[in-house]
C-alpha atoms as a PDB file:
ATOM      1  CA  UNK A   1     115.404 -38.021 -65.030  1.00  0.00           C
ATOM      2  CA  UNK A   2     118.963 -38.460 -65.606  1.00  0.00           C
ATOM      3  CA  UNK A   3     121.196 -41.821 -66.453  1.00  0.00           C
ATOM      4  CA  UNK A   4     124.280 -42.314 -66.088  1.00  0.00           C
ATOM      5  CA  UNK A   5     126.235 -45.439 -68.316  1.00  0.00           C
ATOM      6  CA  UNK A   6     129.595 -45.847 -67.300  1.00  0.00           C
ATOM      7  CA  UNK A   7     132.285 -46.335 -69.263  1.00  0.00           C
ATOM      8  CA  UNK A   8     132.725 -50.405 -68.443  1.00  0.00           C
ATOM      9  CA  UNK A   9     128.984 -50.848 -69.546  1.00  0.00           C
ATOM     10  CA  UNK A  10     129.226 -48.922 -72.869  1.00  0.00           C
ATOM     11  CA  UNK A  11     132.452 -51.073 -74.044  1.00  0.00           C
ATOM     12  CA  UNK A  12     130.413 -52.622 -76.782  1.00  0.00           C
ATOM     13  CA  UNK A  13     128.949 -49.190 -77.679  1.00  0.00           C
ATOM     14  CA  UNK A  14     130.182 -47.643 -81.062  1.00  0.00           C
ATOM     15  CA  UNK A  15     130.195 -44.625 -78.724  1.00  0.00           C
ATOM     16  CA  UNK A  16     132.819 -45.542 -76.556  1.00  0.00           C
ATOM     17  CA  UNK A  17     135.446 -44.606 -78.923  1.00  0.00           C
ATOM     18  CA  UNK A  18     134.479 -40.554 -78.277  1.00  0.00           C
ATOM     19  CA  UNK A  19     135.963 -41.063 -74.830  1.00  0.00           C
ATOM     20  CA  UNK A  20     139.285 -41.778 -76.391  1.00  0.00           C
ATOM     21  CA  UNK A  21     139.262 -39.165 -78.715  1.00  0.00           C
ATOM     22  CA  UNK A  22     137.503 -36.211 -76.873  1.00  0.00           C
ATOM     23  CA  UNK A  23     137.600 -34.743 -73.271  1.00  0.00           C
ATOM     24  CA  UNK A  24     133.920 -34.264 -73.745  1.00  0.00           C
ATOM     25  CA  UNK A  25     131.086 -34.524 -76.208  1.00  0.00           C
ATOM     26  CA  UNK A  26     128.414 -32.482 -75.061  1.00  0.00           C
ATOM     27  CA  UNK A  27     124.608 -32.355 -76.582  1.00  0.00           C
ATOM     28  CA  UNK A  28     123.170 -28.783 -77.182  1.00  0.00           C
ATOM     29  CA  UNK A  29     119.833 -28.913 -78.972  1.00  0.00           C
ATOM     30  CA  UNK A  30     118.140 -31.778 -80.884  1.00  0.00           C
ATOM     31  CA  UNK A  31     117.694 -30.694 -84.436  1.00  0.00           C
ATOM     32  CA  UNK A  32     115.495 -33.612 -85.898  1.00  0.00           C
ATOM     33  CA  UNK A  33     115.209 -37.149 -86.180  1.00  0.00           C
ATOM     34  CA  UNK A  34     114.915 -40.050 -88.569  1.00  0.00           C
ATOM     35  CA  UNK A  35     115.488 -43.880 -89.271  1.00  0.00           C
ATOM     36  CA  UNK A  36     119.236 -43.079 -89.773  1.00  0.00           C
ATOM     37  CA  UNK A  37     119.557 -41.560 -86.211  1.00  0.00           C
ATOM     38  CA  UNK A  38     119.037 -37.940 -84.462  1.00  0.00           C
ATOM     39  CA  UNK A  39     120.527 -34.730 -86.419  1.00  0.00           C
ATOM     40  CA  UNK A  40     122.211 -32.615 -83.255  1.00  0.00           C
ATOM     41  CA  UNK A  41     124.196 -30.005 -82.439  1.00  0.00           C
ATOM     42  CA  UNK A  42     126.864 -30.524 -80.169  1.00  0.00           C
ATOM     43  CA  UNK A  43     129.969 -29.072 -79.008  1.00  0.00           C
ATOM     44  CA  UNK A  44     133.900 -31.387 -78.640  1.00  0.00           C
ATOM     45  CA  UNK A  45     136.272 -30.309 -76.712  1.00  0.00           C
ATOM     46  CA  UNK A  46     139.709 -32.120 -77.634  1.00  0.00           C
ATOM     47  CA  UNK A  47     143.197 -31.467 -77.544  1.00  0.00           C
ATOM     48  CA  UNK A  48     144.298 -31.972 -81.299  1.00  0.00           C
ATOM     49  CA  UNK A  49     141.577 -30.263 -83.668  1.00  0.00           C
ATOM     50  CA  UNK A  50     142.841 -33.264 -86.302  1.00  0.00           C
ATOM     51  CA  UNK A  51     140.576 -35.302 -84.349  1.00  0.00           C
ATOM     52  CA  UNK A  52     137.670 -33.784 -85.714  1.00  0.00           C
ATOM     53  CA  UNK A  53     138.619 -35.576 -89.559  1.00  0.00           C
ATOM     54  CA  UNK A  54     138.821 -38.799 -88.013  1.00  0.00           C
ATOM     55  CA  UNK A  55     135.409 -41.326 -88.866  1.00  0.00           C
ATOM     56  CA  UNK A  56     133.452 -42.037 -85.853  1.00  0.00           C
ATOM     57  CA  UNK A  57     131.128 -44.819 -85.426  1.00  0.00           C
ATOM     58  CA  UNK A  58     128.892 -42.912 -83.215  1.00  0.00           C
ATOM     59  CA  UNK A  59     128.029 -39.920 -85.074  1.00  0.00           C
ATOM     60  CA  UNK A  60     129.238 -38.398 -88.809  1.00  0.00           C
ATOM     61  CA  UNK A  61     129.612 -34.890 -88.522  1.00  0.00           C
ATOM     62  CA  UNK A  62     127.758 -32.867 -91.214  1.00  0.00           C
ATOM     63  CA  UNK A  63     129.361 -29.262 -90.597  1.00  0.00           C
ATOM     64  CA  UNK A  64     131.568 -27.302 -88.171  1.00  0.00           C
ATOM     65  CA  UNK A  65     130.178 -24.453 -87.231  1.00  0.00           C
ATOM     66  CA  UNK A  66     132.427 -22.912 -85.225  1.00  0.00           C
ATOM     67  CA  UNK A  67     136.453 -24.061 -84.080  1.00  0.00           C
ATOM     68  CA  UNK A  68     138.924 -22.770 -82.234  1.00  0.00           C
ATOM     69  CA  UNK A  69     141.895 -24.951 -80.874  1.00  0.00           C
ATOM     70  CA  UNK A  70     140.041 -27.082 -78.304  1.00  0.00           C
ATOM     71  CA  UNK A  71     136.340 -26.713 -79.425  1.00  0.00           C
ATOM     72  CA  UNK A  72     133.835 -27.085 -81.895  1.00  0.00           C
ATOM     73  CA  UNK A  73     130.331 -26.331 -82.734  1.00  0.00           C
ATOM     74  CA  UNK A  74     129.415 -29.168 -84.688  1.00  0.00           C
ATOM     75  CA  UNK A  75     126.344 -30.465 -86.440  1.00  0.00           C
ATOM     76  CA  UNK A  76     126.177 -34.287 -86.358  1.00  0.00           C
ATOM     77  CA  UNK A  77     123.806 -37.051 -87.420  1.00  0.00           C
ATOM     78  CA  UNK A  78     124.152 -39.239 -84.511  1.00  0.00           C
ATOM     79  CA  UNK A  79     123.112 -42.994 -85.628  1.00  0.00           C
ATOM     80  CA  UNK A  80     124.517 -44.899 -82.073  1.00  0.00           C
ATOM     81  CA  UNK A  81     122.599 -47.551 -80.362  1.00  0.00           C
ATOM     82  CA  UNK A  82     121.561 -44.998 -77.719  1.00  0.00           C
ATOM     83  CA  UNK A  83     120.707 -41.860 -80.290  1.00  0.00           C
ATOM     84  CA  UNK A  84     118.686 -44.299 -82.242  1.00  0.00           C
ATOM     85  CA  UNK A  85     116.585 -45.235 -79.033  1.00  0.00           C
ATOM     86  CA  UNK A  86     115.933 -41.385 -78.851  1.00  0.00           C
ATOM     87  CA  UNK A  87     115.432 -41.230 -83.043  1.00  0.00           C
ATOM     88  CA  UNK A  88     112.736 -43.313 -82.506  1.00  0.00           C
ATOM     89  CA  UNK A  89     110.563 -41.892 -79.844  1.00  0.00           C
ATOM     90  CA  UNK A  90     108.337 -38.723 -79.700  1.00  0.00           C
ATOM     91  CA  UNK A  91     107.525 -37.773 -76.224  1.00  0.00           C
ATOM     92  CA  UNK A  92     110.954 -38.353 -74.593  1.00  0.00           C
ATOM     93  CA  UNK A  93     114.058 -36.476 -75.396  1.00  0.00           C
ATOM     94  CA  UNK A  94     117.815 -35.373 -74.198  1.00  0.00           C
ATOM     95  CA  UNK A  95     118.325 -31.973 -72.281  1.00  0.00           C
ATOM     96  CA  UNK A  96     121.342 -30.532 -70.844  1.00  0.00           C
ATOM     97  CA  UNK A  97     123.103 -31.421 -69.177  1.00  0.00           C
ATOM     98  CA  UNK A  98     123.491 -34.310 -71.483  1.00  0.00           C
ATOM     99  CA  UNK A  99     127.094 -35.264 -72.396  1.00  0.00           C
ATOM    100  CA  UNK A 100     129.810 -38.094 -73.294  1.00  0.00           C
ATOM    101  CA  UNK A 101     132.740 -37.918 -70.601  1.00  0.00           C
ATOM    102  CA  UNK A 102     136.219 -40.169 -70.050  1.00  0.00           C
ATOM    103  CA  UNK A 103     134.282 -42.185 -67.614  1.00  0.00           C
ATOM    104  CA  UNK A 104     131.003 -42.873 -69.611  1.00  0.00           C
ATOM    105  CA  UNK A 105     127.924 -40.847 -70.407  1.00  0.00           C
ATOM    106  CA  UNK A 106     124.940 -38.716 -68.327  1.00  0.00           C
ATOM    107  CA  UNK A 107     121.821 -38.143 -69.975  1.00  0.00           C
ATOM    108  CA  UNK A 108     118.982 -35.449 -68.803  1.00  0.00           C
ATOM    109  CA  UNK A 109     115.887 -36.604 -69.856  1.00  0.00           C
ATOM    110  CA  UNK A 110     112.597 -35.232 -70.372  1.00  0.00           C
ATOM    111  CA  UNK A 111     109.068 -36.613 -71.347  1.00  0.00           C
ATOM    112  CA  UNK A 112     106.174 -38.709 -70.713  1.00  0.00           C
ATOM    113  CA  UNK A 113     106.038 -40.869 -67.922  1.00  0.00           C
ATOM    114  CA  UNK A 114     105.046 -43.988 -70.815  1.00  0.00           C
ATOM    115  CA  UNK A 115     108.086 -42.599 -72.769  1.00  0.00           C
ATOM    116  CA  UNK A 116     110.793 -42.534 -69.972  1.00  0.00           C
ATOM    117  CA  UNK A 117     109.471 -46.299 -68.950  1.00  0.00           C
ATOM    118  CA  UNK A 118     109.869 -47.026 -72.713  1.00  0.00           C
ATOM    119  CA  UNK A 119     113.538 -45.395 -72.542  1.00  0.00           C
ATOM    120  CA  UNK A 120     114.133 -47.757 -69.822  1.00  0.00           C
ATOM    121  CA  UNK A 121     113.290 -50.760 -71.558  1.00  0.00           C
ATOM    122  CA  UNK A 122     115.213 -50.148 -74.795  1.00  0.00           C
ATOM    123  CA  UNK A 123     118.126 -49.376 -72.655  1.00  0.00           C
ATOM    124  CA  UNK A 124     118.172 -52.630 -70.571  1.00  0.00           C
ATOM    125  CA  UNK A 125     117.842 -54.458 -73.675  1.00  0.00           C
ATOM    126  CA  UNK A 126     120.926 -52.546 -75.329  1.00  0.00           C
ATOM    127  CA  UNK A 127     123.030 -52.145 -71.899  1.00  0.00           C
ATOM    128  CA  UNK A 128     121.285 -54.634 -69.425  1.00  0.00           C
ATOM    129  CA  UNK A 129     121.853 -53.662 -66.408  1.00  0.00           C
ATOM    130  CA  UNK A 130     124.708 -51.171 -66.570  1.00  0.00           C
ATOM    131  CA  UNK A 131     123.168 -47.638 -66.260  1.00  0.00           C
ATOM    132  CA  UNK A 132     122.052 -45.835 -63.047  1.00  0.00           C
ATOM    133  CA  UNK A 133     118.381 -43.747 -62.598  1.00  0.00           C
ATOM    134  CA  UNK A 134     118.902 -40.804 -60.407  1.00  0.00           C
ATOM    135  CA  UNK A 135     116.847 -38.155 -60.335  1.00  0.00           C
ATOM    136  CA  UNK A 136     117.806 -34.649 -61.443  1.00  0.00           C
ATOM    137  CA  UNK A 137     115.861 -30.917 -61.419  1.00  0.00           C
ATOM    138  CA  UNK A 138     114.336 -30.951 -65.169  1.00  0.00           C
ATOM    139  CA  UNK A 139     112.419 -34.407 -64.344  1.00  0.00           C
ATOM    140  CA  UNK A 140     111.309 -33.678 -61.084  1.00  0.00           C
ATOM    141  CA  UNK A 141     109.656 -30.577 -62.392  1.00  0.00           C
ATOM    142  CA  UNK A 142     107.367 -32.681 -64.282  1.00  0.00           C
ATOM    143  CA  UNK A 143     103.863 -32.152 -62.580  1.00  0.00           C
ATOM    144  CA  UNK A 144     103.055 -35.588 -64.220  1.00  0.00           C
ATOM    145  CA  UNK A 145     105.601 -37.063 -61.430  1.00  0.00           C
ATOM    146  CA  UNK A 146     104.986 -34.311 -58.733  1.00  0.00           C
ATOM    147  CA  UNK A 147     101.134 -35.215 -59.011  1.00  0.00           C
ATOM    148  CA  UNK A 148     101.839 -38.636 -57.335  1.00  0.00           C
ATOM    149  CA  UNK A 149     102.973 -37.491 -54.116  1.00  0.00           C
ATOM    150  CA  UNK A 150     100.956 -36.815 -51.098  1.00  0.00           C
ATOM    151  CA  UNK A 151     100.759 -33.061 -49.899  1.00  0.00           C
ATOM    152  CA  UNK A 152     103.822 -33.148 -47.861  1.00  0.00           C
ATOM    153  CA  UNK A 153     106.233 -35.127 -49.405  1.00  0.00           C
ATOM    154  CA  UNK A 154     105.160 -32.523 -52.216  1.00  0.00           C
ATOM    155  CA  UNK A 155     105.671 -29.484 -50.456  1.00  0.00           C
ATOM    156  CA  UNK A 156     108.849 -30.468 -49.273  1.00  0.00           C
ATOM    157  CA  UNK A 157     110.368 -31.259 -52.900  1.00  0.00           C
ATOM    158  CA  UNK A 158     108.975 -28.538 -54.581  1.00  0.00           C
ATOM    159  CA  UNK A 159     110.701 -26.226 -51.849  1.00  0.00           C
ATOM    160  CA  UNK A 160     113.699 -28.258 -52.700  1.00  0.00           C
ATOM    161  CA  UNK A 161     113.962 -27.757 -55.930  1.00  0.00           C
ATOM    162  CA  UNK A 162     113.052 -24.102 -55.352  1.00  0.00           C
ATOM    163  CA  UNK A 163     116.588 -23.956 -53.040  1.00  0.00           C
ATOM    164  CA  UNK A 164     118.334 -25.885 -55.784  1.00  0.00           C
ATOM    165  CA  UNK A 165     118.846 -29.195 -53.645  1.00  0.00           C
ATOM    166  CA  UNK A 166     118.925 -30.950 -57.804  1.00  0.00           C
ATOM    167  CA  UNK A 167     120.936 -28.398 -59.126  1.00  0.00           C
ATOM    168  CA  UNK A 168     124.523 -29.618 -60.262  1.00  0.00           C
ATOM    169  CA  UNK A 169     126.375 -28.276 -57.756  1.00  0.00           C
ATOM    170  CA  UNK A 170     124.004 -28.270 -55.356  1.00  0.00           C
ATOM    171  CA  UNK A 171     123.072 -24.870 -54.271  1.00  0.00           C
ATOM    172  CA  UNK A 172     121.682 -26.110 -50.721  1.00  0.00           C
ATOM    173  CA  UNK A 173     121.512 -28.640 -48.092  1.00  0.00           C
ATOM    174  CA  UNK A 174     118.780 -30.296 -46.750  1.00  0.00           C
ATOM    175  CA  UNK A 175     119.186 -27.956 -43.036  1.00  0.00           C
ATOM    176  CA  UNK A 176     118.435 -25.121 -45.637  1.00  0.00           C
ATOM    177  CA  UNK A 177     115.478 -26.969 -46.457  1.00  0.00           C
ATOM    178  CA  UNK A 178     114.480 -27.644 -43.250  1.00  0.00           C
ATOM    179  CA  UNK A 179     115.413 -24.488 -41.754  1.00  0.00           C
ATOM    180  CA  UNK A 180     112.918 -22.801 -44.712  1.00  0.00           C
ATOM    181  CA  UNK A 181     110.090 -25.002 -43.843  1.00  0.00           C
ATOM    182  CA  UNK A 182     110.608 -25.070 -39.930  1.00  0.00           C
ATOM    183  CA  UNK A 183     110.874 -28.542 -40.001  1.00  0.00           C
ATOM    184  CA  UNK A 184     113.537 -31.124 -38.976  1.00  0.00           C
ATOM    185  CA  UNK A 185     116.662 -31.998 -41.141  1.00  0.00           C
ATOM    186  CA  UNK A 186     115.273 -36.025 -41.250  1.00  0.00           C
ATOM    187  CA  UNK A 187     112.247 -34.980 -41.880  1.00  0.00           C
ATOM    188  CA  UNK A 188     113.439 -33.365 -44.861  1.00  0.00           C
ATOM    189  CA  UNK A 189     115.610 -36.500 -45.864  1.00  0.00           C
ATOM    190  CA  UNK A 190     112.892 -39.128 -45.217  1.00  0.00           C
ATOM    191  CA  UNK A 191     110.362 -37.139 -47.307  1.00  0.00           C
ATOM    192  CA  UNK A 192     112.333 -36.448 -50.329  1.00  0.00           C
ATOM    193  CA  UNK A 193     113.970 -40.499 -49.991  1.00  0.00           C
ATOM    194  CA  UNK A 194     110.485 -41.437 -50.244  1.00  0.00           C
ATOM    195  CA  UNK A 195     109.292 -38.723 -53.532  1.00  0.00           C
ATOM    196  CA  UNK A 196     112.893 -40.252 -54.591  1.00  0.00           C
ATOM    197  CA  UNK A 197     111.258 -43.861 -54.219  1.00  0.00           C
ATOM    198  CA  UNK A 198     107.839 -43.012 -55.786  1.00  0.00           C
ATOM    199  CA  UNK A 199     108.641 -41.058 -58.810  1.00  0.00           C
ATOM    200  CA  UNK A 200     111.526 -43.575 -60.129  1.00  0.00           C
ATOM    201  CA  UNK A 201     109.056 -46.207 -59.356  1.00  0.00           C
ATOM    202  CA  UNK A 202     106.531 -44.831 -61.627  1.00  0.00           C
ATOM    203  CA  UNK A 203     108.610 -45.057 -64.375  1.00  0.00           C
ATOM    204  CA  UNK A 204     109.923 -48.648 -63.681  1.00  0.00           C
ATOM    205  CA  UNK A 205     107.482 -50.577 -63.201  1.00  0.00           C
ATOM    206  CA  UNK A 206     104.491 -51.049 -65.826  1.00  0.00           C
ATOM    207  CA  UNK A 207     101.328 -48.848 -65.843  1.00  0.00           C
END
């Protein structure tokens, strides 16, 4: 699953302020958690390296691990709003690609289906309703989501993500789909709009 806040819906995030500062904050690998927020490594890209001594609301950084003039490896305890939400819970977590950008934030996700509906409550009640579900390669690989679909709509959307319809950039089209199954291009469309429908669904809407 991936989410995508923009930048009007975050204003009153403490996070916001990273899209002044940086080109791009991006998350690398979750290190552990605890009541004072997630402990991450992530990488800044930036165009003055004094930026990096500045105090951020959103996360403190702990160590630079590596620098040149527009990047750093950084460790960071991140104690946001948002990092909390993912502090707190065991069976959902970020991926890449998972990164803070000049118009707002994406976030891969991974986990339970219970813990991704969870994710989606705590985020409604800190951002209402200004983040977008779409569905990306790492959640549709779940066989926890693939297992509600009947056979063809499954067949069709594994072969999709087999072509790398979810990759970012795509790496096909749904005629390459089509064309692999010998079926017709809106066949292809209307079965993966309605896997689309079924698997957000399942994580919207209570058990």
């Amino acid at each position: 699953m991936q989410i995508d806040i923009t930048l009007e819906s975050a204003r009153s995030l403490p996070g916001v302020n990273l899209t002044n500062d940086f080109n791009r904050v991006e998350f690398l690998s979750r290190m552990n958690a605890s009541e004072e927020g997630m402990h991450a490594l992530i990488r800044c890209d930036f165009n003055d390296a004094s930026i990096l001594e500045k105090e951020q609301e959103a996360f403190k950084i702990i160590k630079i691990l590596d620098q040149n003039d527009h990047s750093a490896l950084c460790e960071v305890l991140a104690s946001g709003p948002v990092s909390l939400i993912f502090a707190s819970l065991h069976h959902a977590w970020w991926v890449t690609p998972t990164f803070v950008h000049p118009e707002g934030m994406l976030m891969t996700l991974r986990g339970t289906r219970n813990a991704l509906r969870q994710v989606r409550e705590k985020l409604s009640t800190v951002l209402g309703d200004g983040f977008k579900l779409k569905l990306g390669a790492e959640s549709l690989h779940s066989p926890e989501f693939i297992e509600l679909l009947p056979e063809r709509q499954r067949t069709v959307l594994e072969k999709a993500i087999l072509l790398g319809y979810y990759d970012r950039p795509r790496r096909c089209t749904q005629r390459d789909i089509a064309d692999s199954l010998s079926i017709k291009q809106a066949t292809v469309s209307e079965h993966l709009q309605s896997a689309e429908a079924t698997i957000i669904h399942a994580f919207t809407t209570e058990p």
